[in-house]
PDB file of N, CA and C in Angstrom:
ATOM      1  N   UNK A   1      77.679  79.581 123.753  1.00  0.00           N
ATOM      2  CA  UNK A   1      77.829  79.486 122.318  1.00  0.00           C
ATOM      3  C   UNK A   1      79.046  80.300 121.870  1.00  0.00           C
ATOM      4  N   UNK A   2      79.558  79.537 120.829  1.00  0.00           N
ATOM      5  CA  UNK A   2      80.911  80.468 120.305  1.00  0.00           C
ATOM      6  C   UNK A   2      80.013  81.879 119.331  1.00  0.00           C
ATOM      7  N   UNK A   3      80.850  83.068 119.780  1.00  0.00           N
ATOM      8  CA  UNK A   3      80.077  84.360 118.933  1.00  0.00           C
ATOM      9  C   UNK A   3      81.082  84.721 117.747  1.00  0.00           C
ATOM     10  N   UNK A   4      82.554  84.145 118.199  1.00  0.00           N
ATOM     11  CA  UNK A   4      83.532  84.976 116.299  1.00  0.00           C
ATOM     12  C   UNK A   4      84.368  83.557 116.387  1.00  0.00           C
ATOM     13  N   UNK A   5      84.526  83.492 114.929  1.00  0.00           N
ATOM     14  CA  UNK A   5      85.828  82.817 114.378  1.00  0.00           C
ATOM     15  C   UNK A   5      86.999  83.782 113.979  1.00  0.00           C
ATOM     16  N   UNK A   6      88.157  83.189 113.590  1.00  0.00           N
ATOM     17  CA  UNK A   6      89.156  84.165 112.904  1.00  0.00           C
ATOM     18  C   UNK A   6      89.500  83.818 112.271  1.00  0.00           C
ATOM     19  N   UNK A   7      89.659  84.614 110.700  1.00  0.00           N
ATOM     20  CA  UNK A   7      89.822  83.925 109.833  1.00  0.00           C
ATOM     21  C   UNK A   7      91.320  84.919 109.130  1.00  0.00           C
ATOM     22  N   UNK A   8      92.504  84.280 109.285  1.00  0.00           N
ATOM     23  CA  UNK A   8      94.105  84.816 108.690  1.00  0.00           C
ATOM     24  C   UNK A   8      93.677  86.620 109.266  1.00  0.00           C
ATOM     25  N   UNK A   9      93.426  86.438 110.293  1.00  0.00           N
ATOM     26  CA  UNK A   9      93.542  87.289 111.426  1.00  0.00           C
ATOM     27  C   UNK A   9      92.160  88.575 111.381  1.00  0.00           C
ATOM     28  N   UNK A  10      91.151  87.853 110.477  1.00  0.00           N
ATOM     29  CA  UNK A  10      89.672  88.905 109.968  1.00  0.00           C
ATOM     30  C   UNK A  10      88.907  88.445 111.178  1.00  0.00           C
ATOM     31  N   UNK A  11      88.107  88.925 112.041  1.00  0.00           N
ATOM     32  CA  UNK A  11      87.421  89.048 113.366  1.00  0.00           C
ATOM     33  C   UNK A  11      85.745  88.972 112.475  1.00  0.00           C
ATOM     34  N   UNK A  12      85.393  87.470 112.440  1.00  0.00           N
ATOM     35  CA  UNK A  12      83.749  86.983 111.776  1.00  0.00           C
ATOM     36  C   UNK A  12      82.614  86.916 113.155  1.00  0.00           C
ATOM     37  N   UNK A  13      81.808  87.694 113.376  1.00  0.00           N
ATOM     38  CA  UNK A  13      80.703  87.573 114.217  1.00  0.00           C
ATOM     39  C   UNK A  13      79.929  86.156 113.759  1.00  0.00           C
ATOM     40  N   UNK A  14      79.510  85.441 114.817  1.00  0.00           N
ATOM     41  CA  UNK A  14      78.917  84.053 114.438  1.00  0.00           C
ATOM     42  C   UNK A  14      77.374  84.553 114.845  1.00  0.00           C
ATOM     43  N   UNK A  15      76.342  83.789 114.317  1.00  0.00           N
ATOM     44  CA  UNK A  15      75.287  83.287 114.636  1.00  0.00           C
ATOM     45  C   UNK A  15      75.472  82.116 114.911  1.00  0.00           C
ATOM     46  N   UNK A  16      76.021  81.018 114.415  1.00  0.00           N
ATOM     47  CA  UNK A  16      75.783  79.778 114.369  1.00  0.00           C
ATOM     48  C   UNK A  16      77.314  78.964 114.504  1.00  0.00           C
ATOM     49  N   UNK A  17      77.444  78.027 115.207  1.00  0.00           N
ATOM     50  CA  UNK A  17      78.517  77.104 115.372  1.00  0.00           C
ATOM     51  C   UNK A  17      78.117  75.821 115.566  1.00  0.00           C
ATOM     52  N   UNK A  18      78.950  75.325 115.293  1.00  0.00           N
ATOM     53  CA  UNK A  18      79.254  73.653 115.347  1.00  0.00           C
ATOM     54  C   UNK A  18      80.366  73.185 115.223  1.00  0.00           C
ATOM     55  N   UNK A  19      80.997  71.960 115.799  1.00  0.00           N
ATOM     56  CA  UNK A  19      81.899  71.561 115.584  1.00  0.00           C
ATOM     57  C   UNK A  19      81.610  70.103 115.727  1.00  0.00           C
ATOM     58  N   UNK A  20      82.940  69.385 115.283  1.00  0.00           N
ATOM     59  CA  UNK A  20      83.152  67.673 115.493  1.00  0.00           C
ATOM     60  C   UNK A  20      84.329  67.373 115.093  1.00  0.00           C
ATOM     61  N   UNK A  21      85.046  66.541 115.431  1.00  0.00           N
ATOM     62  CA  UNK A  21      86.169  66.042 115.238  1.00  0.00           C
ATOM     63  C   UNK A  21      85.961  64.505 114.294  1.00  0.00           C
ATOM     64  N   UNK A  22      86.158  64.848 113.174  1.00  0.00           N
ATOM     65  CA  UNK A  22      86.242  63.410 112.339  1.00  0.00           C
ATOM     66  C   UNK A  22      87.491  63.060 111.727  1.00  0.00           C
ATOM     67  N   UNK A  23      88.051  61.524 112.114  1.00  0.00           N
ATOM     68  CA  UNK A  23      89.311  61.009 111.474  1.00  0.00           C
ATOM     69  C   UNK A  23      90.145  61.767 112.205  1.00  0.00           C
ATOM     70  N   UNK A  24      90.072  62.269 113.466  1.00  0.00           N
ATOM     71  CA  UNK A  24      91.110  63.231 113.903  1.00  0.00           C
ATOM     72  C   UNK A  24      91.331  64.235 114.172  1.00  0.00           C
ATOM     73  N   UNK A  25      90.699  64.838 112.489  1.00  0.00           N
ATOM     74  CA  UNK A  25      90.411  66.647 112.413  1.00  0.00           C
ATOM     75  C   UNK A  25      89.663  67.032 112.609  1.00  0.00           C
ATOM     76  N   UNK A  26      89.759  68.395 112.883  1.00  0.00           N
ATOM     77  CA  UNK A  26      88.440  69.144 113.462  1.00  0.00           C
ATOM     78  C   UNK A  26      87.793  69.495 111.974  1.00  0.00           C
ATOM     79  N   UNK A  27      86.356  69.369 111.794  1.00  0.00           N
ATOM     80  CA  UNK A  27      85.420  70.234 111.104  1.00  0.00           C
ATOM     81  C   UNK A  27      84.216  71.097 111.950  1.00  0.00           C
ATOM     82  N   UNK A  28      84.552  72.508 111.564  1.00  0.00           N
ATOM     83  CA  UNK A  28      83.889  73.293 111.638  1.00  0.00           C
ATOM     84  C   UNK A  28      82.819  73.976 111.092  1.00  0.00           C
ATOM     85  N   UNK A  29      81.479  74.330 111.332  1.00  0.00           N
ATOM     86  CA  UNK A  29      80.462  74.979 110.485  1.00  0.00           C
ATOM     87  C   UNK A  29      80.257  76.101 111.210  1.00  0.00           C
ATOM     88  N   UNK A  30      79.891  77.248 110.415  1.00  0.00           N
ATOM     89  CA  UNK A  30      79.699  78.060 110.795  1.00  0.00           C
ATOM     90  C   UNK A  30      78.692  78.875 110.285  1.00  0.00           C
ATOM     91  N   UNK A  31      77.806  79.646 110.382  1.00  0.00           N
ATOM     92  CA  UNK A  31      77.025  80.771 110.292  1.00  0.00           C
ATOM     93  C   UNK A  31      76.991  82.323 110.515  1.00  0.00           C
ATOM     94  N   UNK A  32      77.276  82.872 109.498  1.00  0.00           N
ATOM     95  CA  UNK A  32      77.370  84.386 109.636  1.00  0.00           C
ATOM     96  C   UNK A  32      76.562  85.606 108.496  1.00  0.00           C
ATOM     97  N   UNK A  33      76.114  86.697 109.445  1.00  0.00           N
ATOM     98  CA  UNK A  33      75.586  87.770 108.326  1.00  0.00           C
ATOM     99  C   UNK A  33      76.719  88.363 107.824  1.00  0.00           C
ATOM    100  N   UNK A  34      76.607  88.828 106.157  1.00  0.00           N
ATOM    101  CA  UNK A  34      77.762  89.611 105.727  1.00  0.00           C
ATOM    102  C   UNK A  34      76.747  91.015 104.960  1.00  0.00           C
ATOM    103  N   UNK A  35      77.137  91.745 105.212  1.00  0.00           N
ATOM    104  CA  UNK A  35      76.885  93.154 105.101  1.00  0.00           C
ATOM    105  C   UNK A  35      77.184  93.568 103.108  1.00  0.00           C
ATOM    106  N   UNK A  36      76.325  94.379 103.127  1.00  0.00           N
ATOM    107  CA  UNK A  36      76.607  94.786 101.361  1.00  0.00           C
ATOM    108  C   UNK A  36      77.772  95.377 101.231  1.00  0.00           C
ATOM    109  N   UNK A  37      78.166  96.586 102.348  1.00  0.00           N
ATOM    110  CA  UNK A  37      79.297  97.087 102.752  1.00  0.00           C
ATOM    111  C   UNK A  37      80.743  96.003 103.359  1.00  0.00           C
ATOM    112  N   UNK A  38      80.351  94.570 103.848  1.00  0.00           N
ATOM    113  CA  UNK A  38      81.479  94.064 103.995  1.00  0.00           C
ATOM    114  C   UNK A  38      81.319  92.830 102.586  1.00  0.00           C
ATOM    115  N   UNK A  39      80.935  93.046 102.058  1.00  0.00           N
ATOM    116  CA  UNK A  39      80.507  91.649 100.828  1.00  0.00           C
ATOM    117  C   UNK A  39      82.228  91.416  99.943  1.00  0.00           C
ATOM    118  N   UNK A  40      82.600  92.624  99.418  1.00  0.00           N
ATOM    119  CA  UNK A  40      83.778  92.485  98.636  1.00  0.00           C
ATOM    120  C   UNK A  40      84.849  91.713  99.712  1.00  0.00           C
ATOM    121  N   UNK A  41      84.897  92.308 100.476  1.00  0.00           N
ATOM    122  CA  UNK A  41      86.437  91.638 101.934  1.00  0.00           C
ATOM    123  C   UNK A  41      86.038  90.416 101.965  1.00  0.00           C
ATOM    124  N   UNK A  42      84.698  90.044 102.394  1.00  0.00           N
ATOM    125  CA  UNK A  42      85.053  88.794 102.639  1.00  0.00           C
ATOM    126  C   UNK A  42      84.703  87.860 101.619  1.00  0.00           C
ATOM    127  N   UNK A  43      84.448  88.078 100.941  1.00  0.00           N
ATOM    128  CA  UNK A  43      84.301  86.858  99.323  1.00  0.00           C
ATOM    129  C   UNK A  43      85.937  87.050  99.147  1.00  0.00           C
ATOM    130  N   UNK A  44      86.459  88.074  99.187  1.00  0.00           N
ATOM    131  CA  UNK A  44      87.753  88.011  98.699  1.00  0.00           C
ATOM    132  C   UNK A  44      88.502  87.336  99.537  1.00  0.00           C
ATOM    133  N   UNK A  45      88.343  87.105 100.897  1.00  0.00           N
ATOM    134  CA  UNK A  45      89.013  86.471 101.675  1.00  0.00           C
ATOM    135  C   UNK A  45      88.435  84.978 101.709  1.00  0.00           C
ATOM    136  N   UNK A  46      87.262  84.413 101.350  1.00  0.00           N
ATOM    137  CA  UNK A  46      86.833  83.219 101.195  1.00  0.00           C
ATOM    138  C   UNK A  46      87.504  82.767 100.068  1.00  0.00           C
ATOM    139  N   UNK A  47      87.724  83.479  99.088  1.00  0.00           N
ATOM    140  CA  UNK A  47      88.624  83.135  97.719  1.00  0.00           C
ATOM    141  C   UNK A  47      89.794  82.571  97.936  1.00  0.00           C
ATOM    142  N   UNK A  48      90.642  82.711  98.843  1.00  0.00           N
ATOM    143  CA  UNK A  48      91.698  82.499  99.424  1.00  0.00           C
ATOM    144  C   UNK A  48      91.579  80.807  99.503  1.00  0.00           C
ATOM    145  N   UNK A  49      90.140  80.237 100.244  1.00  0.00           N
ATOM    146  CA  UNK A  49      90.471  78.753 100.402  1.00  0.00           C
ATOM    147  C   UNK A  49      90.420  77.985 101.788  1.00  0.00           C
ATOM    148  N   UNK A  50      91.828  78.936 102.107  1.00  0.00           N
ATOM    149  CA  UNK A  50      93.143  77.966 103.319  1.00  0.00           C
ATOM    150  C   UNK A  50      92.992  79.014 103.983  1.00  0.00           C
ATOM    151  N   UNK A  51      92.804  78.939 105.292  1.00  0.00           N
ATOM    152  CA  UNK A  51      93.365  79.966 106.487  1.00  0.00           C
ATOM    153  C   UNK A  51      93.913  79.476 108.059  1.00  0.00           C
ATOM    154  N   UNK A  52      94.465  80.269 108.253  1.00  0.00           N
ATOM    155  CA  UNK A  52      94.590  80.237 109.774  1.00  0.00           C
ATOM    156  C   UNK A  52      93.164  80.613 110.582  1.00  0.00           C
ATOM    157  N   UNK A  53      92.829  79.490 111.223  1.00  0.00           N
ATOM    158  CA  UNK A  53      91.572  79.633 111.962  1.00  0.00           C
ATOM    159  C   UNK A  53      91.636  79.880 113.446  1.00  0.00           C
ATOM    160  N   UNK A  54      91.313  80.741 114.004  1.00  0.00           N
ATOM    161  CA  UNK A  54      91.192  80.921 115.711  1.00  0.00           C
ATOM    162  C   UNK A  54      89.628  80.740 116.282  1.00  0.00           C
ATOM    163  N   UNK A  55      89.416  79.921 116.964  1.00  0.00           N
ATOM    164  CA  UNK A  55      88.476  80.266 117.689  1.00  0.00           C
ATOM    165  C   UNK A  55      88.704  80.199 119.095  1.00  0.00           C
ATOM    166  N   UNK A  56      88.927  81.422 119.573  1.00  0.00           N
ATOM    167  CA  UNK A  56      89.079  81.712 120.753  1.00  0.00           C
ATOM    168  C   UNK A  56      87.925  81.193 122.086  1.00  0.00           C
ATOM    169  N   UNK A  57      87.154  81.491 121.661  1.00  0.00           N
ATOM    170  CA  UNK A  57      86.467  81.072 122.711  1.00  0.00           C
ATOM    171  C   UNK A  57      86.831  79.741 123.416  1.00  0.00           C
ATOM    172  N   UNK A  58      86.738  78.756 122.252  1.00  0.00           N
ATOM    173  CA  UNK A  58      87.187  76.915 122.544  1.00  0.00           C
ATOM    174  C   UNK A  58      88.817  77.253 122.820  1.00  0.00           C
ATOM    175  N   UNK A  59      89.707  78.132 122.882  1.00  0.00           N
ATOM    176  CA  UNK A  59      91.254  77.956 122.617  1.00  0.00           C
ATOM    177  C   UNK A  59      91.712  76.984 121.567  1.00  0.00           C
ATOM    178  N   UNK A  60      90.927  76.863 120.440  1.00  0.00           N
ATOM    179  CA  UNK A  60      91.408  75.943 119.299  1.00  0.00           C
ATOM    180  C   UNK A  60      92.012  77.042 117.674  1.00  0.00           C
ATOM    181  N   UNK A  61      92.895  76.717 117.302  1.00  0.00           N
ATOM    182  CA  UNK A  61      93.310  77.027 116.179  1.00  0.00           C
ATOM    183  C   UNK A  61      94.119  75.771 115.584  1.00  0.00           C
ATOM    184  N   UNK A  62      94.026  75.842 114.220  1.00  0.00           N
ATOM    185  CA  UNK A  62      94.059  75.065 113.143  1.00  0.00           C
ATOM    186  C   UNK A  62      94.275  75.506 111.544  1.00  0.00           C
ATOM    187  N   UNK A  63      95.048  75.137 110.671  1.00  0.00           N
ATOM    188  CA  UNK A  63      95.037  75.436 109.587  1.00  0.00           C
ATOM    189  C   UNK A  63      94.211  74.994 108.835  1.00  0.00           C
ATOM    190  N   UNK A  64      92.775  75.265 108.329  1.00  0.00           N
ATOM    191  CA  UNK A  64      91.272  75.027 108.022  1.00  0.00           C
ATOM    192  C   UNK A  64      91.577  75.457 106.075  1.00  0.00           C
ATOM    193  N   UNK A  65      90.599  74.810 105.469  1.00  0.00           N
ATOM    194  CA  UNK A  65      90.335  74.454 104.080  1.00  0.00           C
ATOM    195  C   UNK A  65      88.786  74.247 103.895  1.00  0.00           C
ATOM    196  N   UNK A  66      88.157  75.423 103.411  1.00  0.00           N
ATOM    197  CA  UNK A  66      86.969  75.177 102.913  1.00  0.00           C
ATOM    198  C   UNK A  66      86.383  73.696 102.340  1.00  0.00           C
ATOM    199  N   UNK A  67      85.409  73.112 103.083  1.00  0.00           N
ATOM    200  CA  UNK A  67      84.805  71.684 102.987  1.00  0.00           C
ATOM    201  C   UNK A  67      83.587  72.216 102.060  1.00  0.00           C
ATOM    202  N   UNK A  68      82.650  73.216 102.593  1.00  0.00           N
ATOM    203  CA  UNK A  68      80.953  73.447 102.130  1.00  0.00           C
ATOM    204  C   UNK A  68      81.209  74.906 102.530  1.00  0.00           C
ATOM    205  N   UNK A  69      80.498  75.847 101.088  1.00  0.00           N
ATOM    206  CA  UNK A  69      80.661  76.865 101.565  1.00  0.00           C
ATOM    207  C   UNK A  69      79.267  77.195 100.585  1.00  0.00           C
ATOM    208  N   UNK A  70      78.481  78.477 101.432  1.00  0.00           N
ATOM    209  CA  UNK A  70      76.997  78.854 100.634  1.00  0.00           C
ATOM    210  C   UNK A  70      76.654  80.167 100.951  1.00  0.00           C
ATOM    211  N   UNK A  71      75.797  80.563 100.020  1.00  0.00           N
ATOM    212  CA  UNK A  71      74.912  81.940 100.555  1.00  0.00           C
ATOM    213  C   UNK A  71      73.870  82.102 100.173  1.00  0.00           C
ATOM    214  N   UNK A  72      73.038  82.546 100.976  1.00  0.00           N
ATOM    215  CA  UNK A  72      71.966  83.174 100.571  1.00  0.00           C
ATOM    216  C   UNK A  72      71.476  83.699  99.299  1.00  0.00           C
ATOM    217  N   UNK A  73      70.712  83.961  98.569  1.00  0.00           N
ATOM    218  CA  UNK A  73      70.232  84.400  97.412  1.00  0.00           C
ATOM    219  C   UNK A  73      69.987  86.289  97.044  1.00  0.00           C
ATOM    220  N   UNK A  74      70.256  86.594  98.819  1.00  0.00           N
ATOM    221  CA  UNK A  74      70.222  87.727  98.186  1.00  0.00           C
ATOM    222  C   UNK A  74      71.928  88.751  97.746  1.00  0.00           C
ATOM    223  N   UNK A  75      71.072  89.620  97.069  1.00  0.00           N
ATOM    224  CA  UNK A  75      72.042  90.061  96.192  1.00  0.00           C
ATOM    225  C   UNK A  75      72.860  91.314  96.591  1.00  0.00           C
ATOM    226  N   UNK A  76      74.178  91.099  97.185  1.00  0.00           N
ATOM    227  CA  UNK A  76      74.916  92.074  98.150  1.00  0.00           C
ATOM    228  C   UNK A  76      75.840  92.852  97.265  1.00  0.00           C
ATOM    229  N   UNK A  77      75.242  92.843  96.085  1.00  0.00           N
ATOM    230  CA  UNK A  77      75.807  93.936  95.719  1.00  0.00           C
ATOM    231  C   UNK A  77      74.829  95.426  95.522  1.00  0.00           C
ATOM    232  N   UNK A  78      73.867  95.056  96.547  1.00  0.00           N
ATOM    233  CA  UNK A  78      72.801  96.329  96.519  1.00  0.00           C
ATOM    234  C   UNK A  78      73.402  97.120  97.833  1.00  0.00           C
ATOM    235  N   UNK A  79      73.014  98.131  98.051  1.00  0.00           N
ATOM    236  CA  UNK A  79      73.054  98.965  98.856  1.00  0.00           C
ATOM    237  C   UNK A  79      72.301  97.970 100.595  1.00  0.00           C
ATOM    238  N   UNK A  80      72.807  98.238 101.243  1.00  0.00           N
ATOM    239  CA  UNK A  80      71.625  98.197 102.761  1.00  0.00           C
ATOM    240  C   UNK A  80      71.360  96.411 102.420  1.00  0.00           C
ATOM    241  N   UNK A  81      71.921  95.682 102.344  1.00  0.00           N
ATOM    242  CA  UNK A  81      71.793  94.229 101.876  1.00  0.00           C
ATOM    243  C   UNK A  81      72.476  93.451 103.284  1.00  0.00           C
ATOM    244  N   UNK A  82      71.612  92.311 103.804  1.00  0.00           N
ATOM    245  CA  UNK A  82      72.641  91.336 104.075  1.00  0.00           C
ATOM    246  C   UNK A  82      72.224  89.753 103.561  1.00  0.00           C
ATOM    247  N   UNK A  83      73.318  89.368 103.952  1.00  0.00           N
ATOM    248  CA  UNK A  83      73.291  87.695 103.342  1.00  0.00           C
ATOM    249  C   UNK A  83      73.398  87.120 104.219  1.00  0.00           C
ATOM    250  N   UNK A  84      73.578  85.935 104.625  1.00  0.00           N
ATOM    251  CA  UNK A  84      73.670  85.221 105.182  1.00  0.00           C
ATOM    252  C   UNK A  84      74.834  83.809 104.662  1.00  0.00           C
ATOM    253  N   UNK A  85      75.715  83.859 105.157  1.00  0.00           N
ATOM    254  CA  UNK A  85      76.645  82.829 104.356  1.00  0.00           C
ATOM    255  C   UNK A  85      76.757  82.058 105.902  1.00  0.00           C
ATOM    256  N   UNK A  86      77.170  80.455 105.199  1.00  0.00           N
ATOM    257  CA  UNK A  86      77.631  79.124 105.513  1.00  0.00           C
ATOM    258  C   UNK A  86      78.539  78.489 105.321  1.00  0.00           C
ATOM    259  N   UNK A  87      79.615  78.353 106.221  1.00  0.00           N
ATOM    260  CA  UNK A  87      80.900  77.676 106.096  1.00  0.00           C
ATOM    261  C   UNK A  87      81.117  76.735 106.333  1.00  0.00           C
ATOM    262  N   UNK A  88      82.288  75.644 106.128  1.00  0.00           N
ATOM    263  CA  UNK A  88      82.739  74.416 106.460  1.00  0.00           C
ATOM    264  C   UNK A  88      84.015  74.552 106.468  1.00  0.00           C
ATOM    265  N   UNK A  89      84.809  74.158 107.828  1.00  0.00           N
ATOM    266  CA  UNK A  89      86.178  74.456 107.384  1.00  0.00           C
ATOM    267  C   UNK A  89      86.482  72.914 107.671  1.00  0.00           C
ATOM    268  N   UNK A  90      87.495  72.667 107.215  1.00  0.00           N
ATOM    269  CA  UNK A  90      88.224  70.799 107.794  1.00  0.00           C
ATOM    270  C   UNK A  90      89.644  71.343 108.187  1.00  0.00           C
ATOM    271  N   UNK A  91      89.706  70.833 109.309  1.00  0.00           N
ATOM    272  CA  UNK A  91      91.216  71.137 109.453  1.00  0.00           C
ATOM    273  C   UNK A  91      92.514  70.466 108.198  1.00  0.00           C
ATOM    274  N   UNK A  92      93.494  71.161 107.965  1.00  0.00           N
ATOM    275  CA  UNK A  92      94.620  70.231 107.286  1.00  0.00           C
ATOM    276  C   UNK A  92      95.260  69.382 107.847  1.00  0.00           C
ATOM    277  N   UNK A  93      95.939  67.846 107.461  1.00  0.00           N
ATOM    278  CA  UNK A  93      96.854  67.149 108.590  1.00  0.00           C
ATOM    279  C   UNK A  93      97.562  67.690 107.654  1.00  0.00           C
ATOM    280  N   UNK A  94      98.730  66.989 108.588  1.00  0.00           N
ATOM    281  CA  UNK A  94     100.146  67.518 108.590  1.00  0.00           C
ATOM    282  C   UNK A  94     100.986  66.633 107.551  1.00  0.00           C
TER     283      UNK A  94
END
């Protein structure tokens, strides 16, 4: 199983992966805990959109664009909190 993505060079621990290639491009899903302490970085870096994606494990990188993106209900702006967020990246063509 793949364990991190990279996201414009941020190192994401996975629970969960998937991939498929549709029309060409790769789409990616992903699954990860985010910490109350990491909550601001990475919403701020999901804000962004567009990234440079690595996943090392497969040797695949791609310039990726949020498809489906979600979280959990709980509320990380408490102390000792985690969430659980859900990604979709689609690769960009060229």
């Amino acid at each position: 199983m793949v364990s991190k993505i990279i996201l414009n060079d941020r190192v994401i621990q996975l629970s969960s992966y998937e991939e498929e290639k549709v029309n060409g491009v790769y789409k990616v899903s992903v699954i990860f805990d985010v910490t109350s302490k990491d909550y601001h970085d990475i919403a701020t870096l999901l804000y962004n959109g567009t990234f440079d994606v690595k996943i090392p494990e497969k040797e695949l990188m791609f310039r990726g664009t949020i498809y489906n993106y979600f979280t959990s209900i709980k509320n990380l702006y408490e102390e000792n909190q985690v969430g659980q967020y859900t990604l979709t990246l689609v690769e960009e063509k060229d």
